[in-house]
C-alpha atoms as a PDB file:
ATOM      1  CA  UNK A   1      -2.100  -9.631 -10.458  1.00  0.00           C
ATOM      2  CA  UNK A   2       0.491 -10.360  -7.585  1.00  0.00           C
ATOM      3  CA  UNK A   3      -1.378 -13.448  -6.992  1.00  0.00           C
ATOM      4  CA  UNK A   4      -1.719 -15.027 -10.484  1.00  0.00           C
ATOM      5  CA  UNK A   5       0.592 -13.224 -12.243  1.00  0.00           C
ATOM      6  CA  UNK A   6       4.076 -12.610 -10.008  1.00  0.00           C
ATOM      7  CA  UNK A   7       6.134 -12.920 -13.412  1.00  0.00           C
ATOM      8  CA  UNK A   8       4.137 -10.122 -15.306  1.00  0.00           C
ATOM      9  CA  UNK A   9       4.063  -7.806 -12.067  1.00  0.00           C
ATOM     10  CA  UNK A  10       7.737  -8.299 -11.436  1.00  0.00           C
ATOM     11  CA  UNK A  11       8.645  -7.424 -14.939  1.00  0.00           C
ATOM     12  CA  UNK A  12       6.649  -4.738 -14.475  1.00  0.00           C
ATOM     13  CA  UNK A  13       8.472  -2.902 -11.876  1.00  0.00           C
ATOM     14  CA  UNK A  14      11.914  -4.502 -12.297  1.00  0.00           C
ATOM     15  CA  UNK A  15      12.155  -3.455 -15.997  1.00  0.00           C
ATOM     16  CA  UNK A  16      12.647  -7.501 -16.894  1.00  0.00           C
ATOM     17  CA  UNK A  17      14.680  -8.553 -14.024  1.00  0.00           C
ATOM     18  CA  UNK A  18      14.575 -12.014 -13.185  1.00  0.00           C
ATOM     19  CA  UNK A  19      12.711 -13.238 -10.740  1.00  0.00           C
ATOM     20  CA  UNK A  20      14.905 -15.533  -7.828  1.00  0.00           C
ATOM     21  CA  UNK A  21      11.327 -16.554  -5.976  1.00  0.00           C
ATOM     22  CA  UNK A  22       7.438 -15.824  -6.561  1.00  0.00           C
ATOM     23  CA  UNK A  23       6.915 -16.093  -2.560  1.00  0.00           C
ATOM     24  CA  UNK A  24       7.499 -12.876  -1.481  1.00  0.00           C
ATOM     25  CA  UNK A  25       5.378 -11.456  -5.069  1.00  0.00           C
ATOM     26  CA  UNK A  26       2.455 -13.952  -3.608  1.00  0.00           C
ATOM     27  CA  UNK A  27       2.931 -12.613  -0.216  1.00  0.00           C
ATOM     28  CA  UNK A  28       2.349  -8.567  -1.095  1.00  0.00           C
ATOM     29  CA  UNK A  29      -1.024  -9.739  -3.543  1.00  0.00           C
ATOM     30  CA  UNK A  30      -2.424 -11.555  -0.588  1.00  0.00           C
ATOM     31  CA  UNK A  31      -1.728  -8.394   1.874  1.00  0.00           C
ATOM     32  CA  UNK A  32      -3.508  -6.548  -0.705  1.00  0.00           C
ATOM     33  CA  UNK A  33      -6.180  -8.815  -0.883  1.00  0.00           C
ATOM     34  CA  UNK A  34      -6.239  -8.530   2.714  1.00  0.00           C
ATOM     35  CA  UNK A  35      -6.106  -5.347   3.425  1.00  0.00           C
ATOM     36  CA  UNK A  36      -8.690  -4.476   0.301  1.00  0.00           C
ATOM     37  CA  UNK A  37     -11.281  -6.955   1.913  1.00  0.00           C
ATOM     38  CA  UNK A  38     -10.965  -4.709   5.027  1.00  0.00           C
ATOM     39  CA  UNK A  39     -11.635  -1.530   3.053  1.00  0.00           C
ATOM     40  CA  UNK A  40     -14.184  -3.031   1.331  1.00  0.00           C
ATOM     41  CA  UNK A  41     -15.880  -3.947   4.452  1.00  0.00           C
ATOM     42  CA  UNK A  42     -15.562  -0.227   5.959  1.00  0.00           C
ATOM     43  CA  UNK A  43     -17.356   1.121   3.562  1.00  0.00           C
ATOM     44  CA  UNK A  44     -20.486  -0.234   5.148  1.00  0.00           C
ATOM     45  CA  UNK A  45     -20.235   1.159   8.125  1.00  0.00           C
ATOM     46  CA  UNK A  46     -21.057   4.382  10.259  1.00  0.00           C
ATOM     47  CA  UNK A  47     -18.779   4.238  12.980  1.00  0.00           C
ATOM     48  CA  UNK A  48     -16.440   6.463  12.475  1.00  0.00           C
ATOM     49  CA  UNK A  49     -13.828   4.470  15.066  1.00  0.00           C
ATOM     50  CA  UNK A  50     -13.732   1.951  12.512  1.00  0.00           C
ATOM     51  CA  UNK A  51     -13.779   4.010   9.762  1.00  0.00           C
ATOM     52  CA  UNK A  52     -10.024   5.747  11.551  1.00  0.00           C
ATOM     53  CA  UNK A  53      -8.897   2.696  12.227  1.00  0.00           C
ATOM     54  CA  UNK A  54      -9.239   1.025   8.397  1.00  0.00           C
ATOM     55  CA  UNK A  55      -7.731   4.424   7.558  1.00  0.00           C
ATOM     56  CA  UNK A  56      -5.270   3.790  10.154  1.00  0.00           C
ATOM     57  CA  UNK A  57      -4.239   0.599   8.601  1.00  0.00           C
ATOM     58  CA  UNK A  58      -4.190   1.113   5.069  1.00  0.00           C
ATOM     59  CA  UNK A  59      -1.702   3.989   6.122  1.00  0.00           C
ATOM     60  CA  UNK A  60       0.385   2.018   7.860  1.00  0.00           C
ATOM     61  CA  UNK A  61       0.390  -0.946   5.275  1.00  0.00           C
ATOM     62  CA  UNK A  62       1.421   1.368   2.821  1.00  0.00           C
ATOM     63  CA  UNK A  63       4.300   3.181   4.902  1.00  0.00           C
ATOM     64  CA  UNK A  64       5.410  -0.163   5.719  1.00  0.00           C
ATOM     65  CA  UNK A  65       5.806  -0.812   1.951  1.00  0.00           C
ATOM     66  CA  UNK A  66       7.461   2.338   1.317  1.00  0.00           C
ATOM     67  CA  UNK A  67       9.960   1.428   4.010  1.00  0.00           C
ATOM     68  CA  UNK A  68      11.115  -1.911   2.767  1.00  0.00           C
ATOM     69  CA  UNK A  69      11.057  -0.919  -0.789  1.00  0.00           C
ATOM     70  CA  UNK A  70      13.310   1.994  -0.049  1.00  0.00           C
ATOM     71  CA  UNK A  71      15.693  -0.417   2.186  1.00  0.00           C
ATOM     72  CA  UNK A  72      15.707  -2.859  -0.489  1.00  0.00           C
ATOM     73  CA  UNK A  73      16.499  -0.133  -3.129  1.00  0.00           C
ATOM     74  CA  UNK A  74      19.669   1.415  -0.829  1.00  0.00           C
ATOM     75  CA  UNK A  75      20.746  -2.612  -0.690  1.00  0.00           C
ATOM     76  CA  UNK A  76      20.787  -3.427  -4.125  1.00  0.00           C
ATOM     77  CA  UNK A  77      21.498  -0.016  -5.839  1.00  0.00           C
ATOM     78  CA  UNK A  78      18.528  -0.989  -8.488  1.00  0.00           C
ATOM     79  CA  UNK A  79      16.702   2.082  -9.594  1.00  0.00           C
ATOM     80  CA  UNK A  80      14.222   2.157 -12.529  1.00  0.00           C
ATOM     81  CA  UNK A  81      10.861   4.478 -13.677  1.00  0.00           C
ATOM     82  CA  UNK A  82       8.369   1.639 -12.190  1.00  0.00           C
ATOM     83  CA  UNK A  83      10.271   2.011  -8.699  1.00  0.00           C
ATOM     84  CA  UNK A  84      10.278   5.353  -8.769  1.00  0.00           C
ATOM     85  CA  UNK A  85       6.616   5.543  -9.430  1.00  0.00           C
ATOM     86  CA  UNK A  86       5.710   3.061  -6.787  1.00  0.00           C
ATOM     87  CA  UNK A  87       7.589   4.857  -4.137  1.00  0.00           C
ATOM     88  CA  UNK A  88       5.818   8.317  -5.275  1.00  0.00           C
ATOM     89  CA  UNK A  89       2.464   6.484  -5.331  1.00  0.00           C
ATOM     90  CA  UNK A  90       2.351   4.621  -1.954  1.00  0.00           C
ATOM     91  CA  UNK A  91       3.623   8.494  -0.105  1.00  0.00           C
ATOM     92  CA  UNK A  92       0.394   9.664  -2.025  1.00  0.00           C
ATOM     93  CA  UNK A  93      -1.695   7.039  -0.996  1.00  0.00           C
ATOM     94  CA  UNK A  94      -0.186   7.567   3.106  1.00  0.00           C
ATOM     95  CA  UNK A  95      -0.574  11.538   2.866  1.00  0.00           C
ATOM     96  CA  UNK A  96      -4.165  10.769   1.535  1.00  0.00           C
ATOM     97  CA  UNK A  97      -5.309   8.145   4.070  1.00  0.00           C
ATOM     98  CA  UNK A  98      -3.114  10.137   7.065  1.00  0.00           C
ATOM     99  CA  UNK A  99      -5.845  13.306   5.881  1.00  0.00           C
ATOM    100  CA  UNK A 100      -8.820  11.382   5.858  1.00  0.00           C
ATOM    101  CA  UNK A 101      -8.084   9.968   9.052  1.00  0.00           C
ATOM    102  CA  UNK A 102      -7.689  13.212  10.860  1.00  0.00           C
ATOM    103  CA  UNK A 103     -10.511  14.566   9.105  1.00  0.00           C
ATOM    104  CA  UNK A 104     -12.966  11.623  10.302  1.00  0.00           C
ATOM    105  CA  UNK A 105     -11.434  12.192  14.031  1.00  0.00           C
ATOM    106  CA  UNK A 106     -12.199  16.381  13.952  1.00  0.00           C
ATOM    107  CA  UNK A 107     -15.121  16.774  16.204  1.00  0.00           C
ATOM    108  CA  UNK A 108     -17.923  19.118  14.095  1.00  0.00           C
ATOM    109  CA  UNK A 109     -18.240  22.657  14.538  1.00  0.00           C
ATOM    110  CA  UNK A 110     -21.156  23.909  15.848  1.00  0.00           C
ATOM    111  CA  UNK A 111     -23.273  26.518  13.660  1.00  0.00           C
END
């Protein structure tokens, strides 16, 4: 949607602020194009160095986000339901992939 649609997405979370440039919307849909391709290409695999370091990435991708949207957010002073939700999403989505990375690392116990 960030890629076609940078209008519709911005509405989205900016409850109908206008957008000053579609660059920066085109930019995050072709990380997350990016970064889905990746994932998308781990799941094939049985290595489980790759599989930490996709893991590895997606968590860093998304504390990245969380970081600039925050710093944007204590710049502007902007605060709305679809920010709010992003924000609470993306420190899901790192606590999730942070998990799953130390779980694919834990060495198996013997029985």
């Amino acid at each position: 949607m960030a890629l076609a649609f940078p209008d519709q997405l911005y509405d989205a979370v900016f409850d109908g602020a206008q957008v000053t440039s579609k660059t920066p919307i085109r930019l995050y849909g072709g990380a997350l194009l990016s970064i889905s391709l990746i994932m998308w290409n781990a799941l094939y695999t049985a290595e489980k160095v790759i599989i930490r370091w996709t893991l590895l990435t997606e968590a860093c991708y998304f504390g990245v986000q969380f970081l600039v949207v925050t710093a944007t957010l204590a710049e502007t002073g902007f605060m709305s339901l679809g920010i709010l939700l992003l924000l609470a999403s993306r420190l899901l989505f790192v606590a999730i992939s942070v998990y799953y990375y130390y779980q694919v690392g834990r060495k198996p116990k013997k029985v």
